[in-house]
PDB file of N, CA and C in Angstrom:
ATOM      1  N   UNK A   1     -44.006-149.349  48.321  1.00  0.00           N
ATOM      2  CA  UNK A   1     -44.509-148.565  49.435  1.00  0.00           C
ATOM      3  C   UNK A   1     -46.016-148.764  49.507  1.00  0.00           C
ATOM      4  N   UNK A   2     -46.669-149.227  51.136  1.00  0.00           N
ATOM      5  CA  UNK A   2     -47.972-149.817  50.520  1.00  0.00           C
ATOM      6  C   UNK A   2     -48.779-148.308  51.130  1.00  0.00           C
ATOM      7  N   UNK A   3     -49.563-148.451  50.410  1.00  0.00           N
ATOM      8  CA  UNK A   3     -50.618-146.975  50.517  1.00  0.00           C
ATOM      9  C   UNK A   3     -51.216-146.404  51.883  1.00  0.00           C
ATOM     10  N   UNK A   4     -51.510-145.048  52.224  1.00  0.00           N
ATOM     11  CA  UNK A   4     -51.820-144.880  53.469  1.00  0.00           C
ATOM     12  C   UNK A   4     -53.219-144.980  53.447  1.00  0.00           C
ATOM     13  N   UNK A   5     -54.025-145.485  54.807  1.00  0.00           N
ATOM     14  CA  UNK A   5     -55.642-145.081  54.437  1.00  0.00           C
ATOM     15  C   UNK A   5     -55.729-143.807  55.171  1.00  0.00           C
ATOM     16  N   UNK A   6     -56.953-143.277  55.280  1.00  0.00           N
ATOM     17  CA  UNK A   6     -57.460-142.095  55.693  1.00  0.00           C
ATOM     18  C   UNK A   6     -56.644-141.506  57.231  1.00  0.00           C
ATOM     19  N   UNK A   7     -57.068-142.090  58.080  1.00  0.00           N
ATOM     20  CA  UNK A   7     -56.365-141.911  59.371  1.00  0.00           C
ATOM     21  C   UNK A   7     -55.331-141.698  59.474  1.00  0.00           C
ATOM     22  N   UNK A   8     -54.554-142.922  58.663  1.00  0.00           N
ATOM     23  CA  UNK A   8     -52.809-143.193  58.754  1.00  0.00           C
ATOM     24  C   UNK A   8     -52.390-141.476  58.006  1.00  0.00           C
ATOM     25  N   UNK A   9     -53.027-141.544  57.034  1.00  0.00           N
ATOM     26  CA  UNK A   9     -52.930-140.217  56.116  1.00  0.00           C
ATOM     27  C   UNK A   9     -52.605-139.233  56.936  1.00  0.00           C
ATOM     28  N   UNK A  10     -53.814-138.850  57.788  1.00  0.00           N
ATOM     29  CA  UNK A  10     -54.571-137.659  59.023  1.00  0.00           C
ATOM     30  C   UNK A  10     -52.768-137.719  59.975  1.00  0.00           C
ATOM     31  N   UNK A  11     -52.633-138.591  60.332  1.00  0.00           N
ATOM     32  CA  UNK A  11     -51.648-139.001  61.004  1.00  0.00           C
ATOM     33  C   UNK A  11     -50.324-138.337  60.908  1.00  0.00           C
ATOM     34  N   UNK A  12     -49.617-138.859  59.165  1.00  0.00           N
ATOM     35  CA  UNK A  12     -48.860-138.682  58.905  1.00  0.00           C
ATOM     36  C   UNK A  12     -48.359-137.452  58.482  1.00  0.00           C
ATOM     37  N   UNK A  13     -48.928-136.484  57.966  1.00  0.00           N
ATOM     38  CA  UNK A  13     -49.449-135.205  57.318  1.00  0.00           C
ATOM     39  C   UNK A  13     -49.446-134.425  58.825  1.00  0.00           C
ATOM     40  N   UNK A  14     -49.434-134.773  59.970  1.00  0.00           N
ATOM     41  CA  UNK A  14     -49.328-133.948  61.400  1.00  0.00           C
ATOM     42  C   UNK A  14     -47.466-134.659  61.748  1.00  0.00           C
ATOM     43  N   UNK A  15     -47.132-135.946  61.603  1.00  0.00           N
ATOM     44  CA  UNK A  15     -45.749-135.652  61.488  1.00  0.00           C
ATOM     45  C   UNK A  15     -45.107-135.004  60.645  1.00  0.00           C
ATOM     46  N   UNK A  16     -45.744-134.945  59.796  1.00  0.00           N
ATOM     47  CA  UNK A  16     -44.676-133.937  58.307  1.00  0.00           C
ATOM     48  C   UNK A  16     -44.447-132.732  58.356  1.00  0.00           C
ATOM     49  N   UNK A  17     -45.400-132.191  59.414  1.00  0.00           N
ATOM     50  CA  UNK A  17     -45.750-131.058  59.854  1.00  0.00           C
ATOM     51  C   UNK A  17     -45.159-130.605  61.188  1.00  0.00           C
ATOM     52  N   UNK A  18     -44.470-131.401  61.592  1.00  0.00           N
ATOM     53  CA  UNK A  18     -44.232-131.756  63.116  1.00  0.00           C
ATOM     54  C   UNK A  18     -42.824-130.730  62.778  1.00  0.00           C
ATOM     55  N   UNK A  19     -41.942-130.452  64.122  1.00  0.00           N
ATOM     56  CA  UNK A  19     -40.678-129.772  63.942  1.00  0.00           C
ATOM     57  C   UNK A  19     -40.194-130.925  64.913  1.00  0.00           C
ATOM     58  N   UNK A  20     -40.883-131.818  65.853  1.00  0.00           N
ATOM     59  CA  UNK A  20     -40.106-132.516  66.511  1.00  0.00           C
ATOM     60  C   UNK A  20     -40.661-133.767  66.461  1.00  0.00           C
ATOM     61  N   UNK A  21     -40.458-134.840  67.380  1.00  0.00           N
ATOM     62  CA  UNK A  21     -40.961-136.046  67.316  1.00  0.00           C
ATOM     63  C   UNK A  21     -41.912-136.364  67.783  1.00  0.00           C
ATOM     64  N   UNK A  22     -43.448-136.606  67.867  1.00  0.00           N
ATOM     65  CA  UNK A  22     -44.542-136.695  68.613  1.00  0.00           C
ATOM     66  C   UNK A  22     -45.085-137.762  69.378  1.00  0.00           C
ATOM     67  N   UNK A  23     -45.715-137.355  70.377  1.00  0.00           N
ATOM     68  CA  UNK A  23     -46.199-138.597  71.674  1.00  0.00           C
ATOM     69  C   UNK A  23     -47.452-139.074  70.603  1.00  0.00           C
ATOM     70  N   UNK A  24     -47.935-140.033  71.501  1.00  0.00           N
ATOM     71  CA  UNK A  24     -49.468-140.373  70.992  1.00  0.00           C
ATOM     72  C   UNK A  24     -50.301-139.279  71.823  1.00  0.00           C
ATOM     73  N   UNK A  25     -50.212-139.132  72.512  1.00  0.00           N
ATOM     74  CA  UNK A  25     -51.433-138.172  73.133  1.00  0.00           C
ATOM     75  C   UNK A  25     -51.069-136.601  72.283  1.00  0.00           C
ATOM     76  N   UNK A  26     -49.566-136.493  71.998  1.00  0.00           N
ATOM     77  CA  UNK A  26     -49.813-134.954  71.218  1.00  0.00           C
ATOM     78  C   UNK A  26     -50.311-135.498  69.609  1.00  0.00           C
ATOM     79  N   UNK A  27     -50.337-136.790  69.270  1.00  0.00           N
ATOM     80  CA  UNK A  27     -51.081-136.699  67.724  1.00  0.00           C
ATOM     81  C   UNK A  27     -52.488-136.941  68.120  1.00  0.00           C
ATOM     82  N   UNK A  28     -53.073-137.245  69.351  1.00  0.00           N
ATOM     83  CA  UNK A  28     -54.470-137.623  69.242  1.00  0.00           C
ATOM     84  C   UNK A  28     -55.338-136.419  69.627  1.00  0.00           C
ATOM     85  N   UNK A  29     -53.894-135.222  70.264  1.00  0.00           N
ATOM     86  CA  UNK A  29     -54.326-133.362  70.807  1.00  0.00           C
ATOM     87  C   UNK A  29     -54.665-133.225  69.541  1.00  0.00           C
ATOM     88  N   UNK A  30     -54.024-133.107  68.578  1.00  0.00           N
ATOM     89  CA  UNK A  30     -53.839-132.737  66.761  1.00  0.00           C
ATOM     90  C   UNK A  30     -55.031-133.106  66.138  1.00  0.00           C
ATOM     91  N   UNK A  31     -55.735-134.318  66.421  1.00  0.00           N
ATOM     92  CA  UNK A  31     -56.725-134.668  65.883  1.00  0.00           C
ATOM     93  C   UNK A  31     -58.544-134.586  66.388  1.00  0.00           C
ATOM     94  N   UNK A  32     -58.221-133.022  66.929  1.00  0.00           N
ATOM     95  CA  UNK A  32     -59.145-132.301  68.318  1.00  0.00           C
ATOM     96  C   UNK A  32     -60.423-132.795  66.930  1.00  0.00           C
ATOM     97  N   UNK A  33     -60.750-132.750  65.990  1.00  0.00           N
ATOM     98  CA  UNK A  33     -61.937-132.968  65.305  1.00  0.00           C
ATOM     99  C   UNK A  33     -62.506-134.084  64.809  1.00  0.00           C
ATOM    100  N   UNK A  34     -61.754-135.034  65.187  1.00  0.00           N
ATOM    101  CA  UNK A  34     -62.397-136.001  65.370  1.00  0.00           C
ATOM    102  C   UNK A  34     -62.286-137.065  66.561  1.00  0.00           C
ATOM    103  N   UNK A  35     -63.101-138.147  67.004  1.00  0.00           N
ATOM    104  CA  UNK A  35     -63.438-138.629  68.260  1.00  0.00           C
ATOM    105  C   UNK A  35     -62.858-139.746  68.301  1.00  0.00           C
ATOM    106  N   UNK A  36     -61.551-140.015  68.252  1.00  0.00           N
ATOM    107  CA  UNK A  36     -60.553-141.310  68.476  1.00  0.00           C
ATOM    108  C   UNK A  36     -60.130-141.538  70.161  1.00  0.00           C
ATOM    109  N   UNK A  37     -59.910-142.475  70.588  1.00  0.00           N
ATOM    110  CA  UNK A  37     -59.036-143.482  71.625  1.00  0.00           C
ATOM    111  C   UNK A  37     -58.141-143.507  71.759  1.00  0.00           C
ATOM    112  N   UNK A  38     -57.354-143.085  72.377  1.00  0.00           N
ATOM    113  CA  UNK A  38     -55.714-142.800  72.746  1.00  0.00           C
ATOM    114  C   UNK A  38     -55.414-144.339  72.115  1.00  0.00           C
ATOM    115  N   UNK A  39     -55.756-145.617  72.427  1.00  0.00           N
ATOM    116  CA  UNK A  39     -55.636-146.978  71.980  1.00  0.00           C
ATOM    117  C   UNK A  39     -55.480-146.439  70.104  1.00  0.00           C
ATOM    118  N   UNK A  40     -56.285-146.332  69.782  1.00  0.00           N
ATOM    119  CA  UNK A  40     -57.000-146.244  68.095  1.00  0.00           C
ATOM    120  C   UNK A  40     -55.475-145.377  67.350  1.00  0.00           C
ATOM    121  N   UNK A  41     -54.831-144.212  68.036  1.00  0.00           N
ATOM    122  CA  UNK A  41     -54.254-143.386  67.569  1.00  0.00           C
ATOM    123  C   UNK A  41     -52.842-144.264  67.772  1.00  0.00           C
ATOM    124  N   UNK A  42     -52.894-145.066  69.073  1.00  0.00           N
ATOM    125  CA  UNK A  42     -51.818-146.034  69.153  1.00  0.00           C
ATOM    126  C   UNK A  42     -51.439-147.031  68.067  1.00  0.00           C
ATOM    127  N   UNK A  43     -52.248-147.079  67.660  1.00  0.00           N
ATOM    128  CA  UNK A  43     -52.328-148.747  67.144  1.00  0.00           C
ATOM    129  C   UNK A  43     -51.788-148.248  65.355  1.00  0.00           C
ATOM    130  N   UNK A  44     -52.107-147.118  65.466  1.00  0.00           N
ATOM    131  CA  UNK A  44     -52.512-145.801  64.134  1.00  0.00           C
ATOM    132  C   UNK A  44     -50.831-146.161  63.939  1.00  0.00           C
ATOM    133  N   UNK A  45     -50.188-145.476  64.821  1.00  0.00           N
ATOM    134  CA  UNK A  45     -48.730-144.948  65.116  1.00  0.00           C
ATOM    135  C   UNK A  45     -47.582-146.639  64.841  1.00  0.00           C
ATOM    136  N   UNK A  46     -48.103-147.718  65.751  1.00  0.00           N
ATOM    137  CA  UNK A  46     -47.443-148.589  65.765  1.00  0.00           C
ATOM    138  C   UNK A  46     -47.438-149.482  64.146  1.00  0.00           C
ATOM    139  N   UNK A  47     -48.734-149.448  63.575  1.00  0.00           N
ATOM    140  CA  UNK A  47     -48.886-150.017  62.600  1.00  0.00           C
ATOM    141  C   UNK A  47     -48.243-149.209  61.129  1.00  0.00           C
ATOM    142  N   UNK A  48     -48.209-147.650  61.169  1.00  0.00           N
ATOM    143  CA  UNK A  48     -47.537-147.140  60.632  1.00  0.00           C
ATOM    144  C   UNK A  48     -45.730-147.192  61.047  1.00  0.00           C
ATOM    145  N   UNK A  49     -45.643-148.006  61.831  1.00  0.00           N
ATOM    146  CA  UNK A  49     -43.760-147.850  62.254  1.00  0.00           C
ATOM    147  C   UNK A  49     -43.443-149.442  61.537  1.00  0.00           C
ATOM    148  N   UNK A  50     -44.788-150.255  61.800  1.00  0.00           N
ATOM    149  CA  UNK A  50     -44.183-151.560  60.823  1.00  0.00           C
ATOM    150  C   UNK A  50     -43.932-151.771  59.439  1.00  0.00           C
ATOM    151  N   UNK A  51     -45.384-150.726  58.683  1.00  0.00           N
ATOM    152  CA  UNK A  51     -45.127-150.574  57.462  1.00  0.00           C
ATOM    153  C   UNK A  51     -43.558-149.683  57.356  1.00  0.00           C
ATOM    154  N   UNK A  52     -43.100-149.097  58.277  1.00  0.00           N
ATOM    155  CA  UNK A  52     -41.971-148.449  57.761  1.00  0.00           C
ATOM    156  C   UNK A  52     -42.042-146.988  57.107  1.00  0.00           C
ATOM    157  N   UNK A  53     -43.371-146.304  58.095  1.00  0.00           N
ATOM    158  CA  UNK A  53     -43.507-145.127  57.457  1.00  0.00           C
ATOM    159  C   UNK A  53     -42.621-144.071  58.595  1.00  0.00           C
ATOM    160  N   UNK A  54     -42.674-144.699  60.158  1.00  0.00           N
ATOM    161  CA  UNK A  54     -42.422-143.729  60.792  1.00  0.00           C
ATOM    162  C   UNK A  54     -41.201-144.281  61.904  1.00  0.00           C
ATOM    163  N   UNK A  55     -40.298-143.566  62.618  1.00  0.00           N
ATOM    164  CA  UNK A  55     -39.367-144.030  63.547  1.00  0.00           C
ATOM    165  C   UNK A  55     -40.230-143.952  64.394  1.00  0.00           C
ATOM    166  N   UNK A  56     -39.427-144.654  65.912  1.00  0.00           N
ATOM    167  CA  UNK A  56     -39.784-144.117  67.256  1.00  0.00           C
ATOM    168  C   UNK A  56     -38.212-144.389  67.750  1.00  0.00           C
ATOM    169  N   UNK A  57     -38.714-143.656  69.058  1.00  0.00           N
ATOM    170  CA  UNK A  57     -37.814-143.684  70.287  1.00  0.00           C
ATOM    171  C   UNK A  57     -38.771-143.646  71.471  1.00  0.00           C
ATOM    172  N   UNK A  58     -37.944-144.519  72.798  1.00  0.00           N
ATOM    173  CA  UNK A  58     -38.796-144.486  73.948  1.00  0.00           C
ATOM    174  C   UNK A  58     -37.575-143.831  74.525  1.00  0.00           C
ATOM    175  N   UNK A  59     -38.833-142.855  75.178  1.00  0.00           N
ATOM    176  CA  UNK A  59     -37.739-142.062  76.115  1.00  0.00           C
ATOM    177  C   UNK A  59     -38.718-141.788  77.425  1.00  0.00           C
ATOM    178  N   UNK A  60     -37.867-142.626  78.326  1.00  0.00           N
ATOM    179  CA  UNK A  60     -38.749-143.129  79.483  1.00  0.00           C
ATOM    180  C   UNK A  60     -39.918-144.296  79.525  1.00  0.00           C
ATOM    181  N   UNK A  61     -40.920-144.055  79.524  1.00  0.00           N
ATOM    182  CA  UNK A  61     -42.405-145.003  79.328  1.00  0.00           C
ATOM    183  C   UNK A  61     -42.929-144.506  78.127  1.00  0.00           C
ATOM    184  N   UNK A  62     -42.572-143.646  77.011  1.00  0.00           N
ATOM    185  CA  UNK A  62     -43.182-143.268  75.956  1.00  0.00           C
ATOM    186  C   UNK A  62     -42.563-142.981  74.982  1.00  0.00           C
ATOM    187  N   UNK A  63     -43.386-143.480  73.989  1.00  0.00           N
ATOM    188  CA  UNK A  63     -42.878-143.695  72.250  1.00  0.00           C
ATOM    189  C   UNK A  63     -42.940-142.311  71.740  1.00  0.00           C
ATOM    190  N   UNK A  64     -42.323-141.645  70.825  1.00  0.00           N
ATOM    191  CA  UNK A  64     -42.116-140.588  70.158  1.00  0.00           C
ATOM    192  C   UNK A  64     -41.487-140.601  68.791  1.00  0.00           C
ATOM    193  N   UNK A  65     -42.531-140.398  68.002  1.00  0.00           N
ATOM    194  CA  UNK A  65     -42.893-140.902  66.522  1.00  0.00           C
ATOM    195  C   UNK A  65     -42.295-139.703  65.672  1.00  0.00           C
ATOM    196  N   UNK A  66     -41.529-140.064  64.710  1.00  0.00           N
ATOM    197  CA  UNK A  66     -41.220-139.086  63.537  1.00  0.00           C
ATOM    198  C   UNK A  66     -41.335-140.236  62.273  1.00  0.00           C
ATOM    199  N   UNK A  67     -41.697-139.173  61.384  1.00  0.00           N
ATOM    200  CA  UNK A  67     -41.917-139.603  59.925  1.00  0.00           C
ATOM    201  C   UNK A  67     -40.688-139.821  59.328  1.00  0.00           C
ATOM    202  N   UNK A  68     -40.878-140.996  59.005  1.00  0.00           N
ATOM    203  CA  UNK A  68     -39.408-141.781  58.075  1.00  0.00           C
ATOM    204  C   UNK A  68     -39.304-141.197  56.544  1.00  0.00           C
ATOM    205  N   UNK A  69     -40.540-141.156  56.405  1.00  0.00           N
ATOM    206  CA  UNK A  69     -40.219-140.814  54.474  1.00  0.00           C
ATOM    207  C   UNK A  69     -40.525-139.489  54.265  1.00  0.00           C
ATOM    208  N   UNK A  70     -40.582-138.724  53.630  1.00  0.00           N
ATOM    209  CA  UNK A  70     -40.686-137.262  53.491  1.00  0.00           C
ATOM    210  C   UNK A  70     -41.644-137.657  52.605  1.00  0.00           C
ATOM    211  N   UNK A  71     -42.760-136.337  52.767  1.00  0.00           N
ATOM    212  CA  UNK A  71     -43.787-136.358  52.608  1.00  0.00           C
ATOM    213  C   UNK A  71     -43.575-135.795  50.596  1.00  0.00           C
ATOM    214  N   UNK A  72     -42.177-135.733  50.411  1.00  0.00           N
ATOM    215  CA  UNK A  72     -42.201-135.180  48.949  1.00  0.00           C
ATOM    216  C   UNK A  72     -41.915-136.843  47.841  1.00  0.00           C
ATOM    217  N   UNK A  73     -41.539-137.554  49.408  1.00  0.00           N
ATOM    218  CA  UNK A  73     -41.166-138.592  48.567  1.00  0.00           C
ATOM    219  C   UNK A  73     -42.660-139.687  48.612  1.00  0.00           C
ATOM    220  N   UNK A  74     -43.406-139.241  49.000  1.00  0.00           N
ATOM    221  CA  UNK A  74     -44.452-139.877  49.549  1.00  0.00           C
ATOM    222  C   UNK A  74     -45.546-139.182  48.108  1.00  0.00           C
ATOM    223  N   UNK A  75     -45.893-138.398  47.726  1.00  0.00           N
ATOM    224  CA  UNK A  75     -46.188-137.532  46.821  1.00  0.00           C
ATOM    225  C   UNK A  75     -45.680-138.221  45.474  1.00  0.00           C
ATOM    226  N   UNK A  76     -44.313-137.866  45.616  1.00  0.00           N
ATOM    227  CA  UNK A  76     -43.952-138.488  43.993  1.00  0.00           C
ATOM    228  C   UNK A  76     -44.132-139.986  43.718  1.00  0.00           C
ATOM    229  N   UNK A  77     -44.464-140.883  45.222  1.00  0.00           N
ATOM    230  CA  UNK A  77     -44.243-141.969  44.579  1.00  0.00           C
ATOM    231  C   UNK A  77     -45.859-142.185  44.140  1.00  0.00           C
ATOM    232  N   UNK A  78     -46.723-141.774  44.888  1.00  0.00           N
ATOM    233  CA  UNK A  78     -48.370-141.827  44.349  1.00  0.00           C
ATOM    234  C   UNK A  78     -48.250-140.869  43.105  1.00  0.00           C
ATOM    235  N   UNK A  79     -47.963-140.058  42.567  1.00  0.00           N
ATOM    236  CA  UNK A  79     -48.407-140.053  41.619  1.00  0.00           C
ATOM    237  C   UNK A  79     -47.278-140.875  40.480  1.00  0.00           C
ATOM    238  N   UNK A  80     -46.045-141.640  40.648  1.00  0.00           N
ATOM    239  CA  UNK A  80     -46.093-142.784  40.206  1.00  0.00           C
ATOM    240  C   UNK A  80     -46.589-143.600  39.726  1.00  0.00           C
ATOM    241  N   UNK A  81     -47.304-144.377  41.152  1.00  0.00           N
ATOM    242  CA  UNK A  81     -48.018-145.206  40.994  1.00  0.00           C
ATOM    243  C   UNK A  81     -49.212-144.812  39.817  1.00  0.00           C
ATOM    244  N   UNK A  82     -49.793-143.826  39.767  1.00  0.00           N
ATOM    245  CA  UNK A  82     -51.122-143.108  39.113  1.00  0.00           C
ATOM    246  C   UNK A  82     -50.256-143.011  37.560  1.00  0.00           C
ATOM    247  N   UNK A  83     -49.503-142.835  37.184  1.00  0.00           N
ATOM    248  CA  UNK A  83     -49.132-142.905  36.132  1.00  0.00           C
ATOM    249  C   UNK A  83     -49.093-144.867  35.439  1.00  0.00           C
ATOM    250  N   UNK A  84     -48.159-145.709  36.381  1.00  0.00           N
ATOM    251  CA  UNK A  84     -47.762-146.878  36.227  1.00  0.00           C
ATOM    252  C   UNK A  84     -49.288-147.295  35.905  1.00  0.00           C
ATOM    253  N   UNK A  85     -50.484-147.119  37.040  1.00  0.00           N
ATOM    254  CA  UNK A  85     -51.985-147.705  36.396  1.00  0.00           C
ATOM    255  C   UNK A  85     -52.247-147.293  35.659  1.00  0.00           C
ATOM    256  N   UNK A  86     -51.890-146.253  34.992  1.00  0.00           N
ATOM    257  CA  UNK A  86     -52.635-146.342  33.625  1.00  0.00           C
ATOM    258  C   UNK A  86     -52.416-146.784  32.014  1.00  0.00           C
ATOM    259  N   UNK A  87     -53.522-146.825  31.330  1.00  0.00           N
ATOM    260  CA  UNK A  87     -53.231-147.357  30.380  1.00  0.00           C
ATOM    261  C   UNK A  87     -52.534-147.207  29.446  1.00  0.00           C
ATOM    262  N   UNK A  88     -53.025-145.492  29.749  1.00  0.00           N
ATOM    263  CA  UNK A  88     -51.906-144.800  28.559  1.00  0.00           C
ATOM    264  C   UNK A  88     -51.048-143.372  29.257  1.00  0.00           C
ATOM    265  N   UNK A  89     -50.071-143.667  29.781  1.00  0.00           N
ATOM    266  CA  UNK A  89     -48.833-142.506  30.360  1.00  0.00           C
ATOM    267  C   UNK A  89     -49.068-141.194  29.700  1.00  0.00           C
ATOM    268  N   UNK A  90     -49.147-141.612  28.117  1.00  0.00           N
ATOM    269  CA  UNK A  90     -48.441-140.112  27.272  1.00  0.00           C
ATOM    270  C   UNK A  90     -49.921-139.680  27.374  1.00  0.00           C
ATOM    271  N   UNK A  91     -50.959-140.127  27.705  1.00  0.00           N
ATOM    272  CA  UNK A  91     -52.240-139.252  27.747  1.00  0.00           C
ATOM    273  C   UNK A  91     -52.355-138.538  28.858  1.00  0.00           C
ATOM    274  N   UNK A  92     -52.115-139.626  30.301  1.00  0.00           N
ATOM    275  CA  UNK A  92     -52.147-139.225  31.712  1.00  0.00           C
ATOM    276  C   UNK A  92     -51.431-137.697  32.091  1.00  0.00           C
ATOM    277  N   UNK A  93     -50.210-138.052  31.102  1.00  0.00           N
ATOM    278  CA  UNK A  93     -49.389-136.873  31.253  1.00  0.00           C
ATOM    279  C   UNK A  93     -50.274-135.576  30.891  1.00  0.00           C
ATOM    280  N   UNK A  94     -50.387-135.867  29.519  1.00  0.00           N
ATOM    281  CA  UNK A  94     -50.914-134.814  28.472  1.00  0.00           C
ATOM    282  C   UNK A  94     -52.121-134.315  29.805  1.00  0.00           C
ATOM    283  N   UNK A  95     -53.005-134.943  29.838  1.00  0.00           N
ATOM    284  CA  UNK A  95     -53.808-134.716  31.212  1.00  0.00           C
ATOM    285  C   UNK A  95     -53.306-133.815  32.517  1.00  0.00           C
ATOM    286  N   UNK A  96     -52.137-134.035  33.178  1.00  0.00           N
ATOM    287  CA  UNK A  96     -52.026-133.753  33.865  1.00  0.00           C
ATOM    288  C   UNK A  96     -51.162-132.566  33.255  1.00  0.00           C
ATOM    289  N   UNK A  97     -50.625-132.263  32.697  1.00  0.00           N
ATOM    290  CA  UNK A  97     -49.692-130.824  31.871  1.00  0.00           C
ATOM    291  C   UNK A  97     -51.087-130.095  31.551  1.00  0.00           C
ATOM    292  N   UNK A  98     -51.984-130.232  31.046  1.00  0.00           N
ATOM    293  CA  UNK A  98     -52.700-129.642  30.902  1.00  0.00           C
ATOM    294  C   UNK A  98     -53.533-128.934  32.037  1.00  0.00           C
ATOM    295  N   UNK A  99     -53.265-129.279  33.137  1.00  0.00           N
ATOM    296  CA  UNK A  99     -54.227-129.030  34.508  1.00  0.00           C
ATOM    297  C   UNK A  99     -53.466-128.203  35.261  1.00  0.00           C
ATOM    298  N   UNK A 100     -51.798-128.405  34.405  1.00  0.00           N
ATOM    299  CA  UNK A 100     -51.047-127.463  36.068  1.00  0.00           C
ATOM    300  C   UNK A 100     -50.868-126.064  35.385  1.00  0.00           C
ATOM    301  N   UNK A 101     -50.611-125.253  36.655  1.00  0.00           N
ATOM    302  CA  UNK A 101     -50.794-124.125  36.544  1.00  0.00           C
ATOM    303  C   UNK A 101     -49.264-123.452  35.597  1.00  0.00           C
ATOM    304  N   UNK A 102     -49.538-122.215  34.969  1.00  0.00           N
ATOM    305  CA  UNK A 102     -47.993-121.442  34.159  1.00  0.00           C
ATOM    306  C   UNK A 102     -46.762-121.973  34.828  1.00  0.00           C
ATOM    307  N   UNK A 103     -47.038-121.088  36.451  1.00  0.00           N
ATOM    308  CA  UNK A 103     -46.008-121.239  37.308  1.00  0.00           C
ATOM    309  C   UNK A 103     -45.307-122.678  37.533  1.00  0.00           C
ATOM    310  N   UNK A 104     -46.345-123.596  37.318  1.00  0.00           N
ATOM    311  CA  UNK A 104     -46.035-125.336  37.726  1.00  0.00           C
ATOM    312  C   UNK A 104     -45.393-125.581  37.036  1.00  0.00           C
ATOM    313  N   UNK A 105     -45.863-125.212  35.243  1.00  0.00           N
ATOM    314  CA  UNK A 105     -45.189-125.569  34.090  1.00  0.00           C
ATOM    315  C   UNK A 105     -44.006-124.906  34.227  1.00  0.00           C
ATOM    316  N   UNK A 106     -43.816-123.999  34.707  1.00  0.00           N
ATOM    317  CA  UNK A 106     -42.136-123.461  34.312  1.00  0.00           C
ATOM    318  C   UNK A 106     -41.372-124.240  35.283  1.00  0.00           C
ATOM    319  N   UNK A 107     -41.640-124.340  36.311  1.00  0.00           N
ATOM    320  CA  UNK A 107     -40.938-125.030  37.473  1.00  0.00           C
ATOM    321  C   UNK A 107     -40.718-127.003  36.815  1.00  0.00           C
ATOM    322  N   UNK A 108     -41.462-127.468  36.268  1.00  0.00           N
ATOM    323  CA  UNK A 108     -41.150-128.423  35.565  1.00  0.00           C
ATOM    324  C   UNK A 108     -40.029-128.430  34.350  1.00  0.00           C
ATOM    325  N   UNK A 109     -40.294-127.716  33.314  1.00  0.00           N
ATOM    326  CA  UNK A 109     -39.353-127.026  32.481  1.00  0.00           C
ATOM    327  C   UNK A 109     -38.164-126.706  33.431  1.00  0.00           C
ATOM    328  N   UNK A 110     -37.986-125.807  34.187  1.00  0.00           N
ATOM    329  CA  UNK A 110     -36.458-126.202  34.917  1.00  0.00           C
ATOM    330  C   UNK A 110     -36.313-127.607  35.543  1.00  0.00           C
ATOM    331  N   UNK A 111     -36.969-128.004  36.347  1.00  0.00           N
ATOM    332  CA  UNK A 111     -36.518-129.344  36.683  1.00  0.00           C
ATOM    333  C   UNK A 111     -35.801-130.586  35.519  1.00  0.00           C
ATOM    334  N   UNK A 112     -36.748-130.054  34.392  1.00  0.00           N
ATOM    335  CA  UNK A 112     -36.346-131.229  33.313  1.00  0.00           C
ATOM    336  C   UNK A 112     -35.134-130.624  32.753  1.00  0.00           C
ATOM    337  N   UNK A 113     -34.998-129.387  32.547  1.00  0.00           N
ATOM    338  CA  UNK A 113     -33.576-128.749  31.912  1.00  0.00           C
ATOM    339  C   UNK A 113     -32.136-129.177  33.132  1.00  0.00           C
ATOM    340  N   UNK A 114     -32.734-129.182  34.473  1.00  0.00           N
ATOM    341  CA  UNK A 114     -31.584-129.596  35.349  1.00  0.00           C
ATOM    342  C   UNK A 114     -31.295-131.227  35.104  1.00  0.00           C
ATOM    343  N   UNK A 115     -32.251-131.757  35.217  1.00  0.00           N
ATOM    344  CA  UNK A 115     -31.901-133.502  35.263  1.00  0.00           C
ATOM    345  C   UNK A 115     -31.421-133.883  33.661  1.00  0.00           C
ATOM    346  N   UNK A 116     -31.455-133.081  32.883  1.00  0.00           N
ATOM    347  CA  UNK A 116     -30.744-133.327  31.402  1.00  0.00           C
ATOM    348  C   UNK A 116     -29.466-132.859  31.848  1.00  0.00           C
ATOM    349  N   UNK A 117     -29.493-131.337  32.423  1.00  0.00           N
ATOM    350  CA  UNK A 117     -27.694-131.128  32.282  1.00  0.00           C
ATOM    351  C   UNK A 117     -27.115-132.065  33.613  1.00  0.00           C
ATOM    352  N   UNK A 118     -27.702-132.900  34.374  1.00  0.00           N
ATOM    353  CA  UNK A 118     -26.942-133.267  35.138  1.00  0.00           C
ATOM    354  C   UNK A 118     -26.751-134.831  34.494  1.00  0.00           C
ATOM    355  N   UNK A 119     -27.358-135.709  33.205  1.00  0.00           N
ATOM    356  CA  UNK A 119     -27.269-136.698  32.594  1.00  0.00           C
ATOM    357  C   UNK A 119     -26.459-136.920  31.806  1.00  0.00           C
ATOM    358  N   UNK A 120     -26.119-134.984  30.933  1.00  0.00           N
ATOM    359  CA  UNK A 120     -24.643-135.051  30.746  1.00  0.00           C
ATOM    360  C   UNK A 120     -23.870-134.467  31.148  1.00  0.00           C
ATOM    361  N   UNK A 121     -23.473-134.436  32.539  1.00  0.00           N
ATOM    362  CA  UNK A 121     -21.772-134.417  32.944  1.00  0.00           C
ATOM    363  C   UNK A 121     -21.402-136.121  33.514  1.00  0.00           C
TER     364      UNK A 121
END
């Protein structure tokens, strides 16, 4: 999965957010704070549908964009990746266990107690 840059990011994070499928002019409404080109937000949208981040449909004269990958799967795979670069995992980890919050840690602790009992049935 190749990485988003800033914009594509800005972009994608307003489909994830979306309840329906969006025009270019309603993601370039979305992006009231900064000063883009209906073109720029186009090109944003089309180049994100090649990498394979987002669907469309034309319905009539206009494209209407939804997000292909879920933004949880988009998440786990960067910090993946952030694990895979480094040199040393069992530190990265240790690092990152150390940073999350009680609540995070328990919610991990169940996750890992579920994916064990589901390894043995």
């Amino acid at each position: 999965m190749r990485s988003l840059g800033p914009l594509e990011s800005e972009v994608m994070s307003l489909l994830w957010e979306a309840d329906e499928a969006l025009t270019v002019r309603q993601v370039l409404d979305n992006l009231r704070d900064r000063d883009l080109a209906y073109t720029t937000v186009a090109t944003v949208l089309e180049n994100l549908y090649r990498k394979g981040w987002v669907t469309r449909r034309r319905l009539g004269r206009v494209w209407h964009y939804r997000a292909r990958i879920a933004s949880s799967d988009h998440a786990a795979s960067v910090m993946r990746e952030a694990l895979a670069a480094s040199k040393s995992p069992r530190a990265t980890f240790l690092k990152f266990v150390d940073q999350i919050s009680d609540e995070e840690a328990a919610m991990l602790r169940e996750l890992l107690d579920e994916a064990t009992r589901r390894e043995e049935r």
